[in-house]
N, C-alpha and C. Protein backbone atom coordinates (compact mmCIF):
# COMPACT_ATOMS: atom_id res chain seq x y z
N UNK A 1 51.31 -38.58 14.39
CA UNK A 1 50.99 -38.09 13.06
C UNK A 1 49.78 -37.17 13.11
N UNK A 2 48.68 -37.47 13.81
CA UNK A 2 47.39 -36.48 13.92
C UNK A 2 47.83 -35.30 14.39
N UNK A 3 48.86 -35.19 15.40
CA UNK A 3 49.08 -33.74 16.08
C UNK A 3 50.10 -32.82 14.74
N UNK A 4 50.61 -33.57 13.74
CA UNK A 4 51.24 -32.83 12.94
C UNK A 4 50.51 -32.28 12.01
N UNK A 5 49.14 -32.76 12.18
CA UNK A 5 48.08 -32.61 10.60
C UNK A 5 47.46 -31.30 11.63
N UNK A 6 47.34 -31.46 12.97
CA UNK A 6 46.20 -30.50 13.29
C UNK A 6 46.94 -29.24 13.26
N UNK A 7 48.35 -29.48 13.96
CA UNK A 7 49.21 -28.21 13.72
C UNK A 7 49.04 -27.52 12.23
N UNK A 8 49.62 -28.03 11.12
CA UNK A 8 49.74 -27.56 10.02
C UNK A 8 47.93 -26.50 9.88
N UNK A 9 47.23 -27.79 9.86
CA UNK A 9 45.88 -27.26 9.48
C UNK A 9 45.40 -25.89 10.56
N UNK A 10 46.24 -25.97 12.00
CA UNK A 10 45.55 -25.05 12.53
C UNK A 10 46.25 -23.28 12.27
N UNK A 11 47.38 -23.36 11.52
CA UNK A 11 48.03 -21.80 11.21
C UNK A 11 47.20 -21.13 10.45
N UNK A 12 46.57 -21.60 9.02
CA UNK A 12 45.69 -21.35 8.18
C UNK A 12 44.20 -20.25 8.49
N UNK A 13 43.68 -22.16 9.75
CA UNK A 13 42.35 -21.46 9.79
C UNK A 13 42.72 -20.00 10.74
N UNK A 14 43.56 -20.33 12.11
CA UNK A 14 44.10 -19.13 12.37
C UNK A 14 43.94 -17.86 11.84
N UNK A 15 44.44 -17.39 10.64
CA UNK A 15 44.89 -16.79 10.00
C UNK A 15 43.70 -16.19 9.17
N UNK A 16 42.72 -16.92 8.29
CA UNK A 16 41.66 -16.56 8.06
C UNK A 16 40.74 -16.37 9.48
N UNK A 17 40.20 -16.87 10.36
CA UNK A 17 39.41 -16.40 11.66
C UNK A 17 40.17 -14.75 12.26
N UNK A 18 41.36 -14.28 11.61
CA UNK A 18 41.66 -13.54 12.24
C UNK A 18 41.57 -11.93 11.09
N UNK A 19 41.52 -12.71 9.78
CA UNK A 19 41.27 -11.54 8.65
C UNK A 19 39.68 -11.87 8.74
N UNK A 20 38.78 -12.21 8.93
CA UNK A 20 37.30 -13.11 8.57
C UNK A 20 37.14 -11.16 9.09
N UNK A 21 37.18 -10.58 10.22
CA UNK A 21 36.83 -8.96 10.15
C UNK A 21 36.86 -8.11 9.26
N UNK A 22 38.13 -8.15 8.72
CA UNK A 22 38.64 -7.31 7.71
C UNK A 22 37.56 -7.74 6.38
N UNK A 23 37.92 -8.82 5.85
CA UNK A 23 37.06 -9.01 4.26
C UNK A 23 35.54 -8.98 4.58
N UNK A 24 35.12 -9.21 5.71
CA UNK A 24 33.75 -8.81 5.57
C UNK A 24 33.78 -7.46 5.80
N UNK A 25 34.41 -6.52 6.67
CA UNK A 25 33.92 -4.65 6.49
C UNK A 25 34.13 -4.80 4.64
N UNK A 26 35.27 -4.77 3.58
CA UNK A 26 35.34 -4.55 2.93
C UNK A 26 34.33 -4.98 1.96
N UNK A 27 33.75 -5.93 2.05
CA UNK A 27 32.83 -6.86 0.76
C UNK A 27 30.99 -6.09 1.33
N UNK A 28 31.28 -5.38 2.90
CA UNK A 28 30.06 -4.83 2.84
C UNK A 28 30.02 -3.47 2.34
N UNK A 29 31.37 -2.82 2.31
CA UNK A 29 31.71 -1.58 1.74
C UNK A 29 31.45 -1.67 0.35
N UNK A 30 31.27 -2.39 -0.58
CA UNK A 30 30.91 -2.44 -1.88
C UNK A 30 29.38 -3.17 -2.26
N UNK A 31 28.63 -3.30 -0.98
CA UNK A 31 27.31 -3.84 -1.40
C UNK A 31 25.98 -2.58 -1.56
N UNK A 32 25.62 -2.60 -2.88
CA UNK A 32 24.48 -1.53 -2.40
C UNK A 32 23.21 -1.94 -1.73
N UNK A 33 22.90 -0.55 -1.43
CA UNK A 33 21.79 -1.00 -0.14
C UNK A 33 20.53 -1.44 -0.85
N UNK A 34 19.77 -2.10 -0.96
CA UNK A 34 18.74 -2.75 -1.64
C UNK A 34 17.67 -1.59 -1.30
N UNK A 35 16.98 -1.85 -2.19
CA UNK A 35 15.75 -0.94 -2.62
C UNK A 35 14.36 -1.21 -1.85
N UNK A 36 13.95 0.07 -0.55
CA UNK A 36 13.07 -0.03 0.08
C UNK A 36 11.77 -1.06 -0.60
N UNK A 37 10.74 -2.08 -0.12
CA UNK A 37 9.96 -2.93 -0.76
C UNK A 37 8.46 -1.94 -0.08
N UNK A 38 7.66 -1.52 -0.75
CA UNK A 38 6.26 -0.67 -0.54
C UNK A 38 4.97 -1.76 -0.71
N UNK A 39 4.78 -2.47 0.34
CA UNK A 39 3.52 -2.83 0.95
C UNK A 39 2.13 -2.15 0.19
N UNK A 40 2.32 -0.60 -0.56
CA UNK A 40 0.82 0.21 -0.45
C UNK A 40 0.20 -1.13 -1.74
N UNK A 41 -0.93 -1.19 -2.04
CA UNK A 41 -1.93 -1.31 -2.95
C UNK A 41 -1.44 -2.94 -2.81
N UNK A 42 -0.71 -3.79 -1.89
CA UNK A 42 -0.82 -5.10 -1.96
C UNK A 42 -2.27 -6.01 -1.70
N UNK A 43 -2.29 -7.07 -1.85
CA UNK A 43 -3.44 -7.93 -1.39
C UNK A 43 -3.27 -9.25 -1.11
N UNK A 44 -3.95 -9.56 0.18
CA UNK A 44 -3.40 -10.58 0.75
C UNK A 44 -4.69 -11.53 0.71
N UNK A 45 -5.17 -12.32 -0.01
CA UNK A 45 -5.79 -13.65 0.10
C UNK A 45 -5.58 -15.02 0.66
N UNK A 46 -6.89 -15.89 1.70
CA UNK A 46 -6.35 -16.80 2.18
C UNK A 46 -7.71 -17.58 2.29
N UNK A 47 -7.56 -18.78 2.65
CA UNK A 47 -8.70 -19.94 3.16
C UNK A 47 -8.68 -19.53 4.59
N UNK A 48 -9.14 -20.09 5.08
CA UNK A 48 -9.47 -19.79 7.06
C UNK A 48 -10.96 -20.50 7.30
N UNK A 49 -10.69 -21.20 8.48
CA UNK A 49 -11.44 -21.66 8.90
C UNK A 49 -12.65 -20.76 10.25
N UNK A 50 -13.78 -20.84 9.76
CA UNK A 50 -15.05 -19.61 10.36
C UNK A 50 -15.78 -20.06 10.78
N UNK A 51 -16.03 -20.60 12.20
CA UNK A 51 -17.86 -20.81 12.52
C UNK A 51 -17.67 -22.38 11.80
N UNK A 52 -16.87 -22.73 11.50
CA UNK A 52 -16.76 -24.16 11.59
C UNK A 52 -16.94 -24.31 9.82
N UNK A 53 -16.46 -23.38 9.46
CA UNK A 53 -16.75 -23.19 7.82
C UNK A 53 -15.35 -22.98 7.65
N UNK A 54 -15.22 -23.26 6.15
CA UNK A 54 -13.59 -23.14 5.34
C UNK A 54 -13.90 -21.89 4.50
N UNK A 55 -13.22 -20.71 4.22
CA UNK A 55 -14.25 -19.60 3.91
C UNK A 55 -12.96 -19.09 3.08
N UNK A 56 -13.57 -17.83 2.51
CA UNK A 56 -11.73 -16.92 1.66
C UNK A 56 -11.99 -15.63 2.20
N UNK A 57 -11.09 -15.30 2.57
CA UNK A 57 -11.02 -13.70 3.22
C UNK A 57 -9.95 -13.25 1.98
N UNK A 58 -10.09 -12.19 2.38
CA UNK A 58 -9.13 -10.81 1.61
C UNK A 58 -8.23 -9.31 2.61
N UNK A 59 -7.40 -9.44 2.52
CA UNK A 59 -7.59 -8.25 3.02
C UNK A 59 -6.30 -7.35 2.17
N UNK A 60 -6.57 -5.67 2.07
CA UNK A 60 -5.57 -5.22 1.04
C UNK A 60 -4.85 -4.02 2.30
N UNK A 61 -3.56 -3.74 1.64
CA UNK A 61 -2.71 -2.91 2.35
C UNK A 61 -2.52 -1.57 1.71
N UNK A 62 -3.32 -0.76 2.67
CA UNK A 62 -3.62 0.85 2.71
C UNK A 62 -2.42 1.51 2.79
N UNK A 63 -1.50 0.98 2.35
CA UNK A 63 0.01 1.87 2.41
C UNK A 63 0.45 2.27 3.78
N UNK A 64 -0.04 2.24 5.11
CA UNK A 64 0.06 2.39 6.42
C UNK A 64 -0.14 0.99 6.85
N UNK A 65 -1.11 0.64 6.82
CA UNK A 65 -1.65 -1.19 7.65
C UNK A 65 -2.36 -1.70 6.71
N UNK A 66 -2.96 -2.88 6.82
CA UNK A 66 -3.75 -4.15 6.82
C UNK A 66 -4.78 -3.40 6.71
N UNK A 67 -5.98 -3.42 6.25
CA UNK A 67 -7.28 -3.43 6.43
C UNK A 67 -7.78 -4.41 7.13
N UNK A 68 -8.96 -4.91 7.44
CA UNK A 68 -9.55 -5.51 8.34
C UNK A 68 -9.83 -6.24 7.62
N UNK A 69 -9.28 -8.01 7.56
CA UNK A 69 -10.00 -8.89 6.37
C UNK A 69 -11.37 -8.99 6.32
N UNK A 70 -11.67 -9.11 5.18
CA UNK A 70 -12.69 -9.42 4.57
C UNK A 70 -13.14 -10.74 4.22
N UNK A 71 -14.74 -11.54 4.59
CA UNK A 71 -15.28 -12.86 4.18
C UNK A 71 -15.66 -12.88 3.12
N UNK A 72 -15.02 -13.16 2.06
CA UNK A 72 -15.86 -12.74 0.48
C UNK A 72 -16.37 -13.60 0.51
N UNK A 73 -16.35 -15.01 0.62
CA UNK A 73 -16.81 -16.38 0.09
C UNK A 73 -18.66 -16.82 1.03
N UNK A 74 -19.33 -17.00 0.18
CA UNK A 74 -20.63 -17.11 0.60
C UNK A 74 -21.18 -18.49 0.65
N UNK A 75 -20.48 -19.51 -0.13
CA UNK A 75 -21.36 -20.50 -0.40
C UNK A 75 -20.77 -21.47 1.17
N UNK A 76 -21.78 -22.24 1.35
CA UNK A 76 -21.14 -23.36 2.45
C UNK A 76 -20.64 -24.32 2.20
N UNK A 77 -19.66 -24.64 1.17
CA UNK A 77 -19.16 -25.62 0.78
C UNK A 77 -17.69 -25.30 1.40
N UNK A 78 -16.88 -26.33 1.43
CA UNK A 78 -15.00 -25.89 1.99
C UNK A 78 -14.23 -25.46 0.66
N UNK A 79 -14.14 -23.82 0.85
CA UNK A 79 -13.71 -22.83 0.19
C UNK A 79 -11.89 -23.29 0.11
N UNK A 80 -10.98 -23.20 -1.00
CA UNK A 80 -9.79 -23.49 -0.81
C UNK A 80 -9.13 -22.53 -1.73
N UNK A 81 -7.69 -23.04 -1.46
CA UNK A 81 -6.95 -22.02 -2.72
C UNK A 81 -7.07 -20.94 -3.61
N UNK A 82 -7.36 -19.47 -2.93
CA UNK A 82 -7.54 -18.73 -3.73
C UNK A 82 -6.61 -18.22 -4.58
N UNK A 83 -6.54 -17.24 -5.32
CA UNK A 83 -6.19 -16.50 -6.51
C UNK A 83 -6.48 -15.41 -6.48
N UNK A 84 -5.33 -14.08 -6.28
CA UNK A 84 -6.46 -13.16 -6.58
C UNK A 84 -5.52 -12.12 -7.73
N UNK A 85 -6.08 -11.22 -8.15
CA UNK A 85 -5.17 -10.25 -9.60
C UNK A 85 -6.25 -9.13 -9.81
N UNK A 86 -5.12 -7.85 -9.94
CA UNK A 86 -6.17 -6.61 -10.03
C UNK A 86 -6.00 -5.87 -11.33
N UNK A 87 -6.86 -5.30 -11.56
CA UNK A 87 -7.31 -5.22 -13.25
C UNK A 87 -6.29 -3.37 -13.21
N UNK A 88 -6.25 -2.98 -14.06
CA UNK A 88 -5.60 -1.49 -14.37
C UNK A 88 -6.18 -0.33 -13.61
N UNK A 89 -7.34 -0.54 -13.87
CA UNK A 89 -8.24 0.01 -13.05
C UNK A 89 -8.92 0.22 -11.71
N UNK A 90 -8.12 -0.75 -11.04
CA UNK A 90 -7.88 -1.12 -9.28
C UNK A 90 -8.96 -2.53 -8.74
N UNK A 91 -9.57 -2.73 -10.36
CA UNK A 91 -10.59 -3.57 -9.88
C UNK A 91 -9.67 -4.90 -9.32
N UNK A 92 -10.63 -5.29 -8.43
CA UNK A 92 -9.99 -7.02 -7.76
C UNK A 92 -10.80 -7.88 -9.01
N UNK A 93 -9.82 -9.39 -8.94
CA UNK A 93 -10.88 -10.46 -9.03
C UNK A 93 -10.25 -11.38 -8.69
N UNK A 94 -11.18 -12.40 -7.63
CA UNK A 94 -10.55 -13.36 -6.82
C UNK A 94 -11.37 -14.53 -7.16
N UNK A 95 -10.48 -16.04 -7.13
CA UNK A 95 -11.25 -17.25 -8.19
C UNK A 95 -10.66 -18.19 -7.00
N UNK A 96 -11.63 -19.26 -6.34
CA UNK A 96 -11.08 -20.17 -5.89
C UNK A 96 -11.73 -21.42 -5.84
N UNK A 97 -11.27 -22.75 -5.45
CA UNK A 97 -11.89 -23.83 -5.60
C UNK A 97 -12.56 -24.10 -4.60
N UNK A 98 -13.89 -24.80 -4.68
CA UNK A 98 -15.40 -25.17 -3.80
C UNK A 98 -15.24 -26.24 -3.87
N UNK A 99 -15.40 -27.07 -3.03
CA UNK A 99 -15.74 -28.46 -2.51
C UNK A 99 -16.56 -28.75 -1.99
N UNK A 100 -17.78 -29.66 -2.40
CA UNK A 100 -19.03 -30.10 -2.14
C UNK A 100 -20.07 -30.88 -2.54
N UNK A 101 -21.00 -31.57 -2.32
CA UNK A 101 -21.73 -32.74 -3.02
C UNK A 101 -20.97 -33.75 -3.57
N UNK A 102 -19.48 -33.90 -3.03
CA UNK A 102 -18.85 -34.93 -3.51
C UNK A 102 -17.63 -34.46 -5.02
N UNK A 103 -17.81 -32.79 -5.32
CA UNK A 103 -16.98 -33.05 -6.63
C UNK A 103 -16.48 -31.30 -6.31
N UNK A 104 -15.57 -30.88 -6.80
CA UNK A 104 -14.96 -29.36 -7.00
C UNK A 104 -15.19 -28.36 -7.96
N UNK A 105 -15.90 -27.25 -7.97
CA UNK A 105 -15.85 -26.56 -8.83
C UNK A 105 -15.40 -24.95 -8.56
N UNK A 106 -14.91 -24.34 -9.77
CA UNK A 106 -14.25 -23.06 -9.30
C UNK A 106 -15.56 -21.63 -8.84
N UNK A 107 -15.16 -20.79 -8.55
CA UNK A 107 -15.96 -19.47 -7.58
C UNK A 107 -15.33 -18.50 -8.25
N UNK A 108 -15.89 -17.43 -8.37
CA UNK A 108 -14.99 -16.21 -8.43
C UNK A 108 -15.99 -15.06 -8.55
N UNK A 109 -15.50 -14.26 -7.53
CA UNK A 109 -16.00 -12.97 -7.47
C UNK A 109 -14.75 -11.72 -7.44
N UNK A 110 -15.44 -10.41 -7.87
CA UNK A 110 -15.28 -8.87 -8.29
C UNK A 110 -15.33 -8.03 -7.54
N UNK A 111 -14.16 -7.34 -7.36
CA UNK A 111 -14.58 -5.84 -6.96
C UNK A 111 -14.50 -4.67 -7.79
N UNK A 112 -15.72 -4.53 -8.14
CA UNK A 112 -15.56 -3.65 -9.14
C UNK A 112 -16.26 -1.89 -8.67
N UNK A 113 -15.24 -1.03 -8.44
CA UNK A 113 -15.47 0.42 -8.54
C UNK A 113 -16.00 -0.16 -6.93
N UNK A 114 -15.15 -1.04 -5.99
CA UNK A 114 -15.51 -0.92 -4.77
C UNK A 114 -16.50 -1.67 -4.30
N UNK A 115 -17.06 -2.08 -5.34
CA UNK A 115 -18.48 -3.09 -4.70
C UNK A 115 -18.48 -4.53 -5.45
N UNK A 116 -18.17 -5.85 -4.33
CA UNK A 116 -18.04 -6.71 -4.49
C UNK A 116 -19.70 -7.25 -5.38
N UNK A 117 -18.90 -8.04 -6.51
CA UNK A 117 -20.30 -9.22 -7.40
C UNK A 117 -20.59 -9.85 -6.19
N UNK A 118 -21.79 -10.55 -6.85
CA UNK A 118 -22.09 -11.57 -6.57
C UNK A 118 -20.93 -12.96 -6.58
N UNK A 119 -21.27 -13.67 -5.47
CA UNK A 119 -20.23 -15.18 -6.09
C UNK A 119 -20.68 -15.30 -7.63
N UNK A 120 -19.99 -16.08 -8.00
CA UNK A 120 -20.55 -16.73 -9.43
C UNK A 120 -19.55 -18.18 -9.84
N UNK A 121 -20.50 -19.02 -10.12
CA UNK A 121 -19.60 -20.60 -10.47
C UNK A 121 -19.35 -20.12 -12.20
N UNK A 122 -18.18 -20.70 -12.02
CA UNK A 122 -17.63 -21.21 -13.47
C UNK A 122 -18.26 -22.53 -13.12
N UNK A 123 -18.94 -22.94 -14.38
CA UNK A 123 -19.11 -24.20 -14.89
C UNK A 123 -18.46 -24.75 -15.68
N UNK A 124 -17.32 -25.60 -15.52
CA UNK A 124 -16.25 -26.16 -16.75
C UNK A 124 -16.46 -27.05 -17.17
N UNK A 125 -17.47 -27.99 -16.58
CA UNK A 125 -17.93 -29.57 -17.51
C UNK A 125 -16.86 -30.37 -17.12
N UNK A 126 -15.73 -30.52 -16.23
CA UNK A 126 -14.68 -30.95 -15.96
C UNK A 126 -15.26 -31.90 -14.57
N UNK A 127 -15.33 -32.77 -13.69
CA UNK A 127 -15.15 -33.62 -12.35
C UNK A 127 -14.59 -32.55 -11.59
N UNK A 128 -13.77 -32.40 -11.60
CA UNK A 128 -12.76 -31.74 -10.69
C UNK A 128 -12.29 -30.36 -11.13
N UNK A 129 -12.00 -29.43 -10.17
CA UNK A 129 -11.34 -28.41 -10.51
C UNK A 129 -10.81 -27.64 -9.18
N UNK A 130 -9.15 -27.34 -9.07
CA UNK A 130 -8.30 -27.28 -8.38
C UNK A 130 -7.65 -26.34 -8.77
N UNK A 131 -6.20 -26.00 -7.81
CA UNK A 131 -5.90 -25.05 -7.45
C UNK A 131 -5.88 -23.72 -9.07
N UNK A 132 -6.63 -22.86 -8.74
CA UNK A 132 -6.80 -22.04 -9.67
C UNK A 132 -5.76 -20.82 -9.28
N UNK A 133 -5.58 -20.34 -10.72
CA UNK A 133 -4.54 -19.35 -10.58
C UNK A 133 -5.29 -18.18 -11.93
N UNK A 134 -5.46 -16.87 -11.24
CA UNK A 134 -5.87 -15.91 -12.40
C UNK A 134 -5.11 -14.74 -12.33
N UNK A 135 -5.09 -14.19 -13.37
CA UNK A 135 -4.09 -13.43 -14.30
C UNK A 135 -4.32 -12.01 -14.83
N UNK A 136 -3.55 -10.92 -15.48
CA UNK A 136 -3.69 -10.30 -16.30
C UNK A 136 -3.01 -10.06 -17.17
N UNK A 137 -3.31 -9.83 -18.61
CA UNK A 137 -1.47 -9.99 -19.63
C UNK A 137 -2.39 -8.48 -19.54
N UNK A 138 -0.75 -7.83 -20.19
CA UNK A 138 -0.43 -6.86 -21.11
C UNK A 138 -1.58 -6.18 -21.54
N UNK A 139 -2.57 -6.76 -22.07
CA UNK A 139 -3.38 -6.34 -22.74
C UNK A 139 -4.96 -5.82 -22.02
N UNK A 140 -4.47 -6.65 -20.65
CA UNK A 140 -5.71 -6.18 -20.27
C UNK A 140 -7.17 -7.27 -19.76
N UNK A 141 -6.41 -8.54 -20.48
CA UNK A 141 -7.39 -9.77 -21.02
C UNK A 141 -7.05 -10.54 -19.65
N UNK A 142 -8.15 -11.23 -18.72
CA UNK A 142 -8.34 -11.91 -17.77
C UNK A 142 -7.91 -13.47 -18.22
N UNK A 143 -7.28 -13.61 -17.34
CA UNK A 143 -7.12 -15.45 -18.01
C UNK A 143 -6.67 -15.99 -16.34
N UNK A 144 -7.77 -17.42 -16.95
CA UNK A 144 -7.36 -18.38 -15.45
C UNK A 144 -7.34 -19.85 -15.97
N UNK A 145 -6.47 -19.93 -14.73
CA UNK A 145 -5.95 -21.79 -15.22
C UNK A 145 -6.09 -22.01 -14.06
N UNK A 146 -6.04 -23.37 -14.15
CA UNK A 146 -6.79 -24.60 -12.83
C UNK A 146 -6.02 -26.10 -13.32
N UNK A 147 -6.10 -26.72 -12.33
CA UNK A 147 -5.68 -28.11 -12.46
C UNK A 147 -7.32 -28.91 -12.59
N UNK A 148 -7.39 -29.63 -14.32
CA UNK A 148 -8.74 -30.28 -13.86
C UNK A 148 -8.51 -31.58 -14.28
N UNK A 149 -10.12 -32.60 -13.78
CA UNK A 149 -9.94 -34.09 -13.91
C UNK A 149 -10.79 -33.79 -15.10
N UNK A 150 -10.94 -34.55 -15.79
CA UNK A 150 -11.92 -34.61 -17.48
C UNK A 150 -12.73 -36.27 -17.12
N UNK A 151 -12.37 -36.88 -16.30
CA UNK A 151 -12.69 -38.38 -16.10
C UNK A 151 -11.78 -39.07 -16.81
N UNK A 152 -11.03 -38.91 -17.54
CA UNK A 152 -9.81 -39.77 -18.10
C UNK A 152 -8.28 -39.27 -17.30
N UNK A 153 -8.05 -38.15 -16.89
CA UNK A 153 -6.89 -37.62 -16.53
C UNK A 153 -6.48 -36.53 -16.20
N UNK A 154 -5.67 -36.42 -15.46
CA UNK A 154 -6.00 -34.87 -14.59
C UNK A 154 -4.79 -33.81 -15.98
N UNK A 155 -5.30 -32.79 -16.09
CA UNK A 155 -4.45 -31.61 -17.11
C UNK A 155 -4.85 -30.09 -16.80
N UNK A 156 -4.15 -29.52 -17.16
CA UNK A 156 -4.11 -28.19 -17.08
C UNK A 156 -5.11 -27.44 -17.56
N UNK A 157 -5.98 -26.84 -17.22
CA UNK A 157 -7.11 -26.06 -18.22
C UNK A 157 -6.89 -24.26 -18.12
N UNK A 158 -7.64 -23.81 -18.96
CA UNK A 158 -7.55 -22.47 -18.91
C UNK A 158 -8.96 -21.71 -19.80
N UNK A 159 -8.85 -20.82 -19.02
CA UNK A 159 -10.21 -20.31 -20.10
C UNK A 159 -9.69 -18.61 -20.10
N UNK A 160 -10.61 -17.51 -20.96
CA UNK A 160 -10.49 -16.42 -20.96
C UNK A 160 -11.86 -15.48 -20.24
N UNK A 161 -11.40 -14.46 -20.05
CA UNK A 161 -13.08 -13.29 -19.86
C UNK A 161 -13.30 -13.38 -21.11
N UNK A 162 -14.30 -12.91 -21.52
CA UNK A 162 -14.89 -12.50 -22.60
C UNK A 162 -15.80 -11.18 -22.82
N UNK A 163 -15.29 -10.59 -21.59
CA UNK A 163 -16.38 -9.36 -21.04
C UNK A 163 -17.26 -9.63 -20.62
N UNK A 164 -18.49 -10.43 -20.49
CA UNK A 164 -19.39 -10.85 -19.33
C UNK A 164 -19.38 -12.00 -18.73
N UNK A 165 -18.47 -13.30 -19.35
CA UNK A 165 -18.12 -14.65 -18.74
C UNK A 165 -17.20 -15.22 -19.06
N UNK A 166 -16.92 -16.34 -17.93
CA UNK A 166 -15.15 -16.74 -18.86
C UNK A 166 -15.61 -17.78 -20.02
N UNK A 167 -14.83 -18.01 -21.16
CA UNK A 167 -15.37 -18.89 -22.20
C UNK A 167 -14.87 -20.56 -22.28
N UNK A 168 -15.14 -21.14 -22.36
CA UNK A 168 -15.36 -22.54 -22.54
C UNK A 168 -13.79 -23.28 -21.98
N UNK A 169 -13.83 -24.05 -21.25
CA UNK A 169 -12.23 -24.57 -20.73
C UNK A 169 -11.63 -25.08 -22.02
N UNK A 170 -10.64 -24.67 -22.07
CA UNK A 170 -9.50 -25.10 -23.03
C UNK A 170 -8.35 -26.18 -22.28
């Protein structure tokens, strides 16, 4: 009985293994060719470990190569999860979480017209503050969210720029 099942079953596959040439030239004859992907004005952010430090580099793509990353992160605490988003105007701004003295708080520095800020802490009044993610809408308006602890429970926060600082965690 098995040799009658394998027979039957084997004319089939036969048969397709032997068209399997044919329907693939044809199904590639109707695929369009996907749309070259352009590397120029990308940016590549990461954690990395330096000199025995957890640090954030940057580095952006000159439409030819890589630039040579960059150590933005200054403080000696273990630098993590960055974020980074560029304004209309080509400016960078990159936000990531610090770990140190026992509790997390967020970082974020600017490149503005080419010349990196200073670090600068957001102070959120929060225990904790984790993987941060920053933004630009439509309009132009900076916005970042983070995973934070409040001491009762970990939730989503977010705050805005305000043109010289971000405003109060929401």
């Amino acid at each position: 009985m098995k040799s009658f099942r394998l027979k039957r079953l084997s004319l089939p596959m036969l048969i397709l293994i032997l068209l399997f040439p044919v329907i693939s030239a044809a199904s590639q004859n109707n695929i369009e060719e996907a749309p070259q992907v352009s590397l120029k004005n990308a940016i590549w952010t990461w954690s990395d470990k330096m000199g025995g430090q957890q640090s954030i580099f940057i580095s952006r793509h000159t439409g030819d190569d890589w630039e040579e990353p960059v150590k933005i992160s200054t403080n000696e605490n273990f630098n993590v999860v960055p974020s980074v988003t560029r304004t209309a105007a080509g400016d960078l701004w990159v936000v990531w979480s610090t770990i140190g003295g026992g509790h997390s708080s967020l970082v974020y520095k600017r490149l503005v017209g080419g010349v990196w800020t200073e670090e600068t802490s957001y102070y959120t009044g929060l225990n904790s503050n984790t993987a941060p993610s920053i933004g630009i809408d439509p309009k132009g308006k900076v916005w970042l969210a983070w995973a934070g602890f409040d001491g009762i429970s970990d939730e989503i926060f977010y705050s805005t720029w305000d043109g010289s600082s971000f405003a109060p965690a929401v």
